[in-house]
PDB file of N, CA and C in Angstrom:
ATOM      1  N   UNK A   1     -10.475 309.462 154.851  1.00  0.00           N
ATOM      2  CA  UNK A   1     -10.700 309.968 153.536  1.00  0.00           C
ATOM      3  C   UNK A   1     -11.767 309.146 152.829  1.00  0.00           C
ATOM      4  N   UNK A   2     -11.380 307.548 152.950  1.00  0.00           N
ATOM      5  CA  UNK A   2     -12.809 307.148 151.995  1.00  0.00           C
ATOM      6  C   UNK A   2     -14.031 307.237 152.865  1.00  0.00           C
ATOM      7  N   UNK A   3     -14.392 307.378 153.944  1.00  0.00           N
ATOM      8  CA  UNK A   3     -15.954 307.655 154.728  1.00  0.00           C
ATOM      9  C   UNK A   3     -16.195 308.686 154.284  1.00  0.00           C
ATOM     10  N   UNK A   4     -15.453 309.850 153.776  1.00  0.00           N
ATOM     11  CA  UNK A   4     -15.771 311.068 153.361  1.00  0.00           C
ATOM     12  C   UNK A   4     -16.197 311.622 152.496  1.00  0.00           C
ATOM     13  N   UNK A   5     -15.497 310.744 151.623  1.00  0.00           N
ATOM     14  CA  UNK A   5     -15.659 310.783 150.075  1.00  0.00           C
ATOM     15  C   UNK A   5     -16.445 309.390 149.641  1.00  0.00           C
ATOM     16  N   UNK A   6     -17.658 309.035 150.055  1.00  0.00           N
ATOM     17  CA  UNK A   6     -18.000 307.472 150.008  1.00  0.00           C
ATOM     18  C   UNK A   6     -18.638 307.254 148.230  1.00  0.00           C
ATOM     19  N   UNK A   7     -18.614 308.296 147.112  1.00  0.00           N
ATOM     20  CA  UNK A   7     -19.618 308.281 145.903  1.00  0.00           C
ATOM     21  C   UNK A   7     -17.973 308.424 145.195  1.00  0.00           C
ATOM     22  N   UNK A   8     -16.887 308.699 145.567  1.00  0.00           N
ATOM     23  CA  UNK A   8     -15.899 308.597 144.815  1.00  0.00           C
ATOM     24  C   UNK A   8     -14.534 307.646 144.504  1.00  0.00           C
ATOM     25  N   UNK A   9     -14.794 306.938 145.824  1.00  0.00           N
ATOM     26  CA  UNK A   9     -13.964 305.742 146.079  1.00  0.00           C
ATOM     27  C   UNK A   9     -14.940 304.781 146.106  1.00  0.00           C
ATOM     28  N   UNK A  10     -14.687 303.619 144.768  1.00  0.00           N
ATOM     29  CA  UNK A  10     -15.527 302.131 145.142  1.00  0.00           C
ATOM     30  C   UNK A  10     -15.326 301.306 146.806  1.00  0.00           C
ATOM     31  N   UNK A  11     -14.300 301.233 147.236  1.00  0.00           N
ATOM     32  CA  UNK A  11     -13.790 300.377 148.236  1.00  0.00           C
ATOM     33  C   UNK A  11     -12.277 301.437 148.944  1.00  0.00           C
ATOM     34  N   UNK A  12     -11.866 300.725 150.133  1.00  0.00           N
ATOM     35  CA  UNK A  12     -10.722 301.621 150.967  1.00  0.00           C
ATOM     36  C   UNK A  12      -9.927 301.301 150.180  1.00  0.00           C
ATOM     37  N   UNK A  13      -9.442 299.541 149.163  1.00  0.00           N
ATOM     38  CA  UNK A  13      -8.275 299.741 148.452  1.00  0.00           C
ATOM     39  C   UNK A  13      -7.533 300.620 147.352  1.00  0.00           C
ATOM     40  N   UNK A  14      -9.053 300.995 146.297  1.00  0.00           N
ATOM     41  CA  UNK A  14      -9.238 302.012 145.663  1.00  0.00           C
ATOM     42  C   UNK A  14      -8.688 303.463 146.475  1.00  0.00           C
ATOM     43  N   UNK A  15      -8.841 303.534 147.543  1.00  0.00           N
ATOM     44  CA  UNK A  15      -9.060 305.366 148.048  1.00  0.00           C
ATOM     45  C   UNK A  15      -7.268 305.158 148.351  1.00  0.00           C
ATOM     46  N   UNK A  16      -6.836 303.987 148.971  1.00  0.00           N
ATOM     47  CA  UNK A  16      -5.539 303.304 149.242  1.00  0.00           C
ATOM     48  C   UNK A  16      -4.648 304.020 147.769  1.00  0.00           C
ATOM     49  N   UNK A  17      -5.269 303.458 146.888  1.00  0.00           N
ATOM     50  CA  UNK A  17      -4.192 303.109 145.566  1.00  0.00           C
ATOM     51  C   UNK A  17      -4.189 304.782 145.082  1.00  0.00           C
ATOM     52  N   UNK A  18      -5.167 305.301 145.300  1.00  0.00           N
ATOM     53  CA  UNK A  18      -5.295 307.071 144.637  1.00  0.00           C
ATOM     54  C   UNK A  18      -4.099 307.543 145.135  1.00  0.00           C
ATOM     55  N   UNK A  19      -4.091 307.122 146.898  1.00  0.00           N
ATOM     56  CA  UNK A  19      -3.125 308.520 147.696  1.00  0.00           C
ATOM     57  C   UNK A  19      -2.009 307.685 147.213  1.00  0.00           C
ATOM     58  N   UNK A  20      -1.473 306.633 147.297  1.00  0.00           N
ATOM     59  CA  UNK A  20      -0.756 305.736 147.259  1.00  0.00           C
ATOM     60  C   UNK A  20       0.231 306.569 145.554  1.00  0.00           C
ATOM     61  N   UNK A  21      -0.544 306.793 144.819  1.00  0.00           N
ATOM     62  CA  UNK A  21       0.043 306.715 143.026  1.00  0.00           C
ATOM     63  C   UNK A  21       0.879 308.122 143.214  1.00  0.00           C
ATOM     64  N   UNK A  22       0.397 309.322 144.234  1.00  0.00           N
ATOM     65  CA  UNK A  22       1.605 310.467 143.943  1.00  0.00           C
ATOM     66  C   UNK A  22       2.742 310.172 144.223  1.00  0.00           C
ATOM     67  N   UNK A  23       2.402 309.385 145.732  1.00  0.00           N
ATOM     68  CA  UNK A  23       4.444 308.937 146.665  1.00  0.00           C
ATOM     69  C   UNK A  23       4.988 307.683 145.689  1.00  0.00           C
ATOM     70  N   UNK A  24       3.913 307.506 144.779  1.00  0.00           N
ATOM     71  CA  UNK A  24       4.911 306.127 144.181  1.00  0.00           C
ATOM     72  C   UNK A  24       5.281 306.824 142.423  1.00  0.00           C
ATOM     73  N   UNK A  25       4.898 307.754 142.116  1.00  0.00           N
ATOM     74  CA  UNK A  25       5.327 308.230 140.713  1.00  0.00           C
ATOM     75  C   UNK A  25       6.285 309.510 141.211  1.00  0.00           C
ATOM     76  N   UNK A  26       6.158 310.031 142.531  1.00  0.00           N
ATOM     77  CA  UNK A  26       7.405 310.614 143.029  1.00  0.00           C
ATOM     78  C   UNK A  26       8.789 309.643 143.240  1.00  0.00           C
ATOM     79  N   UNK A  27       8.724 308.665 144.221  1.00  0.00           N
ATOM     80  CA  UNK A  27       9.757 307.421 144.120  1.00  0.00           C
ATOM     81  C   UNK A  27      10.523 307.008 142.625  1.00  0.00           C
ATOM     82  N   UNK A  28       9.433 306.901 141.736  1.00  0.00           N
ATOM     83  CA  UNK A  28       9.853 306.759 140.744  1.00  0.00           C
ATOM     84  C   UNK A  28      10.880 307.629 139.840  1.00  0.00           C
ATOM     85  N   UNK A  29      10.299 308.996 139.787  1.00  0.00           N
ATOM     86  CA  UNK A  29      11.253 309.893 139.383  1.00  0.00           C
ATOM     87  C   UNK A  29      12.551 310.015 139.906  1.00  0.00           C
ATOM     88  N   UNK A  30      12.470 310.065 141.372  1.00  0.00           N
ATOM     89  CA  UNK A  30      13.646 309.767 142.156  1.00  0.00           C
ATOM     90  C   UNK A  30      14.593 309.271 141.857  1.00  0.00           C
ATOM     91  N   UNK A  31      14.028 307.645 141.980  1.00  0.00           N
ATOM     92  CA  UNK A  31      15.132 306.908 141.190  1.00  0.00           C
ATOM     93  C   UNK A  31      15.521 306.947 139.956  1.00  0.00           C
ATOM     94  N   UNK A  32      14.735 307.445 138.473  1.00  0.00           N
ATOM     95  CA  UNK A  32      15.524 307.763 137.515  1.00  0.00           C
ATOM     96  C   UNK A  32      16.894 308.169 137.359  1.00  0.00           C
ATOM     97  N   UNK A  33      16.569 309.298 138.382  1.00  0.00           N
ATOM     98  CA  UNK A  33      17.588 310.553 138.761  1.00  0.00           C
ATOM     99  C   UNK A  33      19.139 309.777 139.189  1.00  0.00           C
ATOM    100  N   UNK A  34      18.526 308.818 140.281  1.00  0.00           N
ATOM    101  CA  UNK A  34      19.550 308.675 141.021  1.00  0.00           C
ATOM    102  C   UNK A  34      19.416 306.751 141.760  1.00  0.00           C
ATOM    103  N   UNK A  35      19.359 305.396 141.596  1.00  0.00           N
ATOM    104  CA  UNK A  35      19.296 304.399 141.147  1.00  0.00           C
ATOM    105  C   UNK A  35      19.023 303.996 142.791  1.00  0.00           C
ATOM    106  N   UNK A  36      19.995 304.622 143.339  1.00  0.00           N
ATOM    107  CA  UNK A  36      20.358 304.222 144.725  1.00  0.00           C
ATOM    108  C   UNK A  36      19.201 305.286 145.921  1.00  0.00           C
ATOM    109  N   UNK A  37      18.172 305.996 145.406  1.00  0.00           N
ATOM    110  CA  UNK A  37      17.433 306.806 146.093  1.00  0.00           C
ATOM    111  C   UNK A  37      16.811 306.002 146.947  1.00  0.00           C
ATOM    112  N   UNK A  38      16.432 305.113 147.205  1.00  0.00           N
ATOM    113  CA  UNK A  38      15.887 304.997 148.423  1.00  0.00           C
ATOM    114  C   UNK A  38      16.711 304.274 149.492  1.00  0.00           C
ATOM    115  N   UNK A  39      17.692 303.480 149.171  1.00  0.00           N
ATOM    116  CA  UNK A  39      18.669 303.103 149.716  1.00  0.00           C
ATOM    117  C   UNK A  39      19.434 303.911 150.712  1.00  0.00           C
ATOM    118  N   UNK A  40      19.619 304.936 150.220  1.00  0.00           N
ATOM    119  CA  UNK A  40      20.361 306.138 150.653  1.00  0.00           C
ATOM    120  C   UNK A  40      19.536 307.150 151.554  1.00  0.00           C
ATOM    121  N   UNK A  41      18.035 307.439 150.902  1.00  0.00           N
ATOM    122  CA  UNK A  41      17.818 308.405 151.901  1.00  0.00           C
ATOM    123  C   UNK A  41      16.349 307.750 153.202  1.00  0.00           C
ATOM    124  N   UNK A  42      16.162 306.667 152.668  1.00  0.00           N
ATOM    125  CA  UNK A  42      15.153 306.234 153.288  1.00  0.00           C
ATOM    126  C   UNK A  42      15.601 304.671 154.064  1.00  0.00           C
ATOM    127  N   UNK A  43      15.534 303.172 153.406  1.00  0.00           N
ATOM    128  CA  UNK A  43      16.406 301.840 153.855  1.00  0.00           C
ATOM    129  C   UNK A  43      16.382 301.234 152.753  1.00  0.00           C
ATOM    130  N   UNK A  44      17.649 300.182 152.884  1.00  0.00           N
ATOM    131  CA  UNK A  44      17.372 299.321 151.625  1.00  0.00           C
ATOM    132  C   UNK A  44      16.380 298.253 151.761  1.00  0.00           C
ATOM    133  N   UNK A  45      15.500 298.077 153.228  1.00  0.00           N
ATOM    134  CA  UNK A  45      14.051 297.611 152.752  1.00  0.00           C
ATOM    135  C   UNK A  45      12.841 298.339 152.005  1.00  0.00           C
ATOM    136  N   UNK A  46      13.164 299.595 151.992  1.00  0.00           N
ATOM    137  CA  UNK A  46      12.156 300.119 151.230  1.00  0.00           C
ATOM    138  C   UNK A  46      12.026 300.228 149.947  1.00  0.00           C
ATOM    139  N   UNK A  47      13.620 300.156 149.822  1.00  0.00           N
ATOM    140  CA  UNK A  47      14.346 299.415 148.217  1.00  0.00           C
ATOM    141  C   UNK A  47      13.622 298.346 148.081  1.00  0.00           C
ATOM    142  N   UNK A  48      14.296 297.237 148.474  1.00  0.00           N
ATOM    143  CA  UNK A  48      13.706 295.986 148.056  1.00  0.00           C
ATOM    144  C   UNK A  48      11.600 295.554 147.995  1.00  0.00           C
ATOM    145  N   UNK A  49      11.210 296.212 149.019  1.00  0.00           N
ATOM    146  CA  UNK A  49       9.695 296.315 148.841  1.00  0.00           C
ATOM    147  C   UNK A  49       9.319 297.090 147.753  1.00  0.00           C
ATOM    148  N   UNK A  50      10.048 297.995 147.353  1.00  0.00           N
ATOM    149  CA  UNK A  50       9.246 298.977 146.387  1.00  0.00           C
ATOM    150  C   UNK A  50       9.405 298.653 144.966  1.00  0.00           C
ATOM    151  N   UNK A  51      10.394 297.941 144.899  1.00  0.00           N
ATOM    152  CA  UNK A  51      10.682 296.647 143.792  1.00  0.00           C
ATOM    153  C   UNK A  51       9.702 295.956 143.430  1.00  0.00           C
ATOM    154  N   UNK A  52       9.268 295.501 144.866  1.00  0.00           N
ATOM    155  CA  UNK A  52       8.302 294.226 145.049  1.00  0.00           C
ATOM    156  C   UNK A  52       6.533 294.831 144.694  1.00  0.00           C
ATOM    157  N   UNK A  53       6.679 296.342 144.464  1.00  0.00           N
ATOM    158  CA  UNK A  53       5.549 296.878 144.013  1.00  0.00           C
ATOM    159  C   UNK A  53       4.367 297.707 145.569  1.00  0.00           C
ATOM    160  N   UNK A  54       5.222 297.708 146.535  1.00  0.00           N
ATOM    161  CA  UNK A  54       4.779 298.047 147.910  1.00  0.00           C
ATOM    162  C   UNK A  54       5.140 299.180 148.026  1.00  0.00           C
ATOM    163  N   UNK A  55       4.575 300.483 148.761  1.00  0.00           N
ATOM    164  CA  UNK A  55       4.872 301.902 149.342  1.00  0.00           C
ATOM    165  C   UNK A  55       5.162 301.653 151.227  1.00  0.00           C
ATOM    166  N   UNK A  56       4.314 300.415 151.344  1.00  0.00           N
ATOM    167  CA  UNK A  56       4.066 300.457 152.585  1.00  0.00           C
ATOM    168  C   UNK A  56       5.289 301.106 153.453  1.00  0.00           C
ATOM    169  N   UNK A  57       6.431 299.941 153.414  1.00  0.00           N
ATOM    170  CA  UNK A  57       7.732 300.118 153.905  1.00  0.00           C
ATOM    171  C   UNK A  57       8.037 301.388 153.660  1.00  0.00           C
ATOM    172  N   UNK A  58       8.082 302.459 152.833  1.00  0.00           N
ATOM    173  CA  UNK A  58       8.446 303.415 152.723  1.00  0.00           C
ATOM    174  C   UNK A  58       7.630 304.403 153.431  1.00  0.00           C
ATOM    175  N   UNK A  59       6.792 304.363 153.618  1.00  0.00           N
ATOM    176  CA  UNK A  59       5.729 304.779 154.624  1.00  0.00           C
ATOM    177  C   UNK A  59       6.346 304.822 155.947  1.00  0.00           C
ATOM    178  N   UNK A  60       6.085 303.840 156.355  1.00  0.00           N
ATOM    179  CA  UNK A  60       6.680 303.117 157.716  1.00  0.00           C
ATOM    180  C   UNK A  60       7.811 303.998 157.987  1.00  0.00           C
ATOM    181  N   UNK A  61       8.611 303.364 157.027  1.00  0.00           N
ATOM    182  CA  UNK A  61      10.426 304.034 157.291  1.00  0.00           C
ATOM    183  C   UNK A  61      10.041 305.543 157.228  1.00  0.00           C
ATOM    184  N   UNK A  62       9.478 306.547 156.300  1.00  0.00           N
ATOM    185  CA  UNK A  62       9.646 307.767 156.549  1.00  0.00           C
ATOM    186  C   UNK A  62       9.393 308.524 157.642  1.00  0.00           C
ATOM    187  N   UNK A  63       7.930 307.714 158.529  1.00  0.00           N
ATOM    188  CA  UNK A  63       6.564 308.648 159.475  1.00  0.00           C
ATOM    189  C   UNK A  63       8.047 308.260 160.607  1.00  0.00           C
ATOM    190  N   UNK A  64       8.781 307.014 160.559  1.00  0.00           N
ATOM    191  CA  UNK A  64       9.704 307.242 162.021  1.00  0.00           C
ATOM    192  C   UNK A  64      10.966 308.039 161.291  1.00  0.00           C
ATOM    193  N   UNK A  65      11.352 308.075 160.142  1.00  0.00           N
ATOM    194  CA  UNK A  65      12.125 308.865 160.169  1.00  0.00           C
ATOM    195  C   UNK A  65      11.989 310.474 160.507  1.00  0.00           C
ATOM    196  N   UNK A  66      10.797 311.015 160.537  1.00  0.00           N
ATOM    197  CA  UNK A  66      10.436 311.989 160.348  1.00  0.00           C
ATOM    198  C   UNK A  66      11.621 313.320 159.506  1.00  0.00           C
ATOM    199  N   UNK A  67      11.244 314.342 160.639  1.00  0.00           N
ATOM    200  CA  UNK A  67      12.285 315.196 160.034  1.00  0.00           C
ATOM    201  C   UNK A  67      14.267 315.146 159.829  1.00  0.00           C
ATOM    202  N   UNK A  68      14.070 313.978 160.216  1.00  0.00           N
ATOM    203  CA  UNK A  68      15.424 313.584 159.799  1.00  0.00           C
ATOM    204  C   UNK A  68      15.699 313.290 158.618  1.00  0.00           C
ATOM    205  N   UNK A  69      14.892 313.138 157.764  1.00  0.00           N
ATOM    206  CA  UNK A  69      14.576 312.765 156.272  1.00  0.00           C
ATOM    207  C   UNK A  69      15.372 313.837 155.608  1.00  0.00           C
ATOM    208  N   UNK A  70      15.861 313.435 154.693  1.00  0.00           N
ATOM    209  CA  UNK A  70      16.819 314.190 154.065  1.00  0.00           C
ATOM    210  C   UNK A  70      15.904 314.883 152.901  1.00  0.00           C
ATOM    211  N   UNK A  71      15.086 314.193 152.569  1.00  0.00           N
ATOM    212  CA  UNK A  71      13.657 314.550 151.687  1.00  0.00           C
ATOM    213  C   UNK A  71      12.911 315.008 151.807  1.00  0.00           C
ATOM    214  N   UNK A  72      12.522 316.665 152.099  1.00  0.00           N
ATOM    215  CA  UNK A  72      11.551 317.144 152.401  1.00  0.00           C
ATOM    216  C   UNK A  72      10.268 316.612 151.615  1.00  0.00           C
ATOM    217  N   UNK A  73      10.346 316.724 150.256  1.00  0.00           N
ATOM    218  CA  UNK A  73       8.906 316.553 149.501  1.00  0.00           C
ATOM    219  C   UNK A  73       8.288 314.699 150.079  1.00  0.00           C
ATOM    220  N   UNK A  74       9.331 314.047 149.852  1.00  0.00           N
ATOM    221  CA  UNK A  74       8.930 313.002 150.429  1.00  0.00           C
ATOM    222  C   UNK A  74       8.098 312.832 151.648  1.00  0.00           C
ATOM    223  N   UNK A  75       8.818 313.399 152.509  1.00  0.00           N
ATOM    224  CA  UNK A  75       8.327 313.402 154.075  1.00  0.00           C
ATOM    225  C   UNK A  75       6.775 314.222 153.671  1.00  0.00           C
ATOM    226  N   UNK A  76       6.535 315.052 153.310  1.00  0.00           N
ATOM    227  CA  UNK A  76       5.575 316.181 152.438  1.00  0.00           C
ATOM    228  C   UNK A  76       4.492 314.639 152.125  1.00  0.00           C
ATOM    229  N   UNK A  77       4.993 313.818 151.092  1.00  0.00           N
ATOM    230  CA  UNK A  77       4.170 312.922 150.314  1.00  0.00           C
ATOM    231  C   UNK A  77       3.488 312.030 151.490  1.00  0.00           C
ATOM    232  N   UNK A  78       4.537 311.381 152.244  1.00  0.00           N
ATOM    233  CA  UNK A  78       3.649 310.385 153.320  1.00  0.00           C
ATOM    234  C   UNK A  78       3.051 310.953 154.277  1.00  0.00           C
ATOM    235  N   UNK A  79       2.861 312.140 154.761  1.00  0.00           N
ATOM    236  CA  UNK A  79       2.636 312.672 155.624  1.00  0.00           C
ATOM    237  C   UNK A  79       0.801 312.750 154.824  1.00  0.00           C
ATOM    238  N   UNK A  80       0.566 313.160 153.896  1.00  0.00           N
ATOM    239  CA  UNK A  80      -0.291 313.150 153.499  1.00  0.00           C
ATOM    240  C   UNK A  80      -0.811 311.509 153.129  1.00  0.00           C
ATOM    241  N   UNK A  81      -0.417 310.705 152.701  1.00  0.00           N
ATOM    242  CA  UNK A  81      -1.048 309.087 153.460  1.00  0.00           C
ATOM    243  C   UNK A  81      -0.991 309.288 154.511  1.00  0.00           C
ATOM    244  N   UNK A  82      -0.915 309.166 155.135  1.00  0.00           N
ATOM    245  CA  UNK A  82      -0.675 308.915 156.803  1.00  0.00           C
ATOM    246  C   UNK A  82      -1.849 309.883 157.043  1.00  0.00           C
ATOM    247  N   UNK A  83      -2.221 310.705 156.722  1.00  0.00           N
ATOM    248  CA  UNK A  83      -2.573 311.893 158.131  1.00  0.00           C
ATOM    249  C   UNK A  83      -3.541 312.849 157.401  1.00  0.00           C
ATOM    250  N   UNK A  84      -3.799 312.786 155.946  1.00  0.00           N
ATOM    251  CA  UNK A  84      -4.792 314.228 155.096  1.00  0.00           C
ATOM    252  C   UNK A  84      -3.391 315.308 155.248  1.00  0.00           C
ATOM    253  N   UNK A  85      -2.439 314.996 154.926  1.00  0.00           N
ATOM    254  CA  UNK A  85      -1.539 316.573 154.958  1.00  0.00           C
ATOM    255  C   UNK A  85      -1.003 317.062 156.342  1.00  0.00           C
ATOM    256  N   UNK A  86      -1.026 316.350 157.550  1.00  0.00           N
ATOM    257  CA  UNK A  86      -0.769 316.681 158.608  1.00  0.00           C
ATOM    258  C   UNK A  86       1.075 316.354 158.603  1.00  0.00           C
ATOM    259  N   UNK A  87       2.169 316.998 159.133  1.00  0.00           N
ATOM    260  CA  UNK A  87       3.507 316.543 158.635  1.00  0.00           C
ATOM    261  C   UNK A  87       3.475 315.400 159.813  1.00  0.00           C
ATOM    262  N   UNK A  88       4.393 314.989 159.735  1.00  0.00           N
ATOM    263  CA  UNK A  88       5.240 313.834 160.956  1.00  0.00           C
ATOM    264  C   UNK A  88       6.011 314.877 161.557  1.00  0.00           C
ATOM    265  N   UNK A  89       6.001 314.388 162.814  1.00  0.00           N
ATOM    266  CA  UNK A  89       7.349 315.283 163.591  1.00  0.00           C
ATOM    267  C   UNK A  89       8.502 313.975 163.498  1.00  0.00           C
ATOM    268  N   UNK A  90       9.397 314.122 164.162  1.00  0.00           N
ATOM    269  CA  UNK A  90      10.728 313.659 164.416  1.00  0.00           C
ATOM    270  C   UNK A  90      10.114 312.383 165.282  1.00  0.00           C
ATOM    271  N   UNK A  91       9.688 312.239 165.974  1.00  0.00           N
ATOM    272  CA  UNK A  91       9.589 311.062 167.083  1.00  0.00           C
ATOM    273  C   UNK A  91       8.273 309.983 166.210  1.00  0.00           C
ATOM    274  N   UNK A  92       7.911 310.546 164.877  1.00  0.00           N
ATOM    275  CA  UNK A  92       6.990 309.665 164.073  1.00  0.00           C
ATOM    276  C   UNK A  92       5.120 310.132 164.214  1.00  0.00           C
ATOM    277  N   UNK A  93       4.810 311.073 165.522  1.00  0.00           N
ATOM    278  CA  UNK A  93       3.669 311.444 165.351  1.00  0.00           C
ATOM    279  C   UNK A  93       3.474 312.391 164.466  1.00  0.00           C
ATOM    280  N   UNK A  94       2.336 312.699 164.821  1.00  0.00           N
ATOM    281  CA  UNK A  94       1.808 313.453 163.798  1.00  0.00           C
ATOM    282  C   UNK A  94       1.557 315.503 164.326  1.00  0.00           C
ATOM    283  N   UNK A  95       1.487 315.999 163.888  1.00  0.00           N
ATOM    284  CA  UNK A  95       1.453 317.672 164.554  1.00  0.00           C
ATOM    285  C   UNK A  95      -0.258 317.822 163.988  1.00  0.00           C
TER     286      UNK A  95
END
């Protein structure tokens, strides 16, 4: 995405933090809702990292969780970090 777009992203951390702000103001709502959301449908390291101000772990944990994810939109959100919109299958690649 940032080689592509090279006049709209200053640097990869920038193009990083763009895709990065939907799965993390989605997370967020989440947990309003419900305190224990990532604990429950994703790990409680992705809890504790996402505390810590990180998506990464939640990343990680979803692309192997794949469709086992109890979260469609989620799985929806990283799939698009990961991949331009491509989903995860079940075994963590990509379709």
């Amino acid at each position: 995405m940032y080689k592509s777009k090279l006049k709209r992203y200053n640097d990869v951390e920038r193009a990083k933090n763009i895709l990065d702000s939907s799965l993390e103001k989605y997370v967020k709502n989440a947990k309003a809702q419900d305190i224990q959301y990532l604990n429950e449908i994703v790990s409680r390291n992705a809890s504790i990292k996402f505390r810590e101000g990180s998506v990464n772990e939640i990343v990680a944990d979803v692309a192997v969780l794949g469709d086992e994810l109890g979260d469609k939109v989620l799985l929806d959100l990283v799939s698009e970090v990961l991949r331009n919109g491509r989903r995860v299958r079940n075994n963590g690649s990509s379709k």
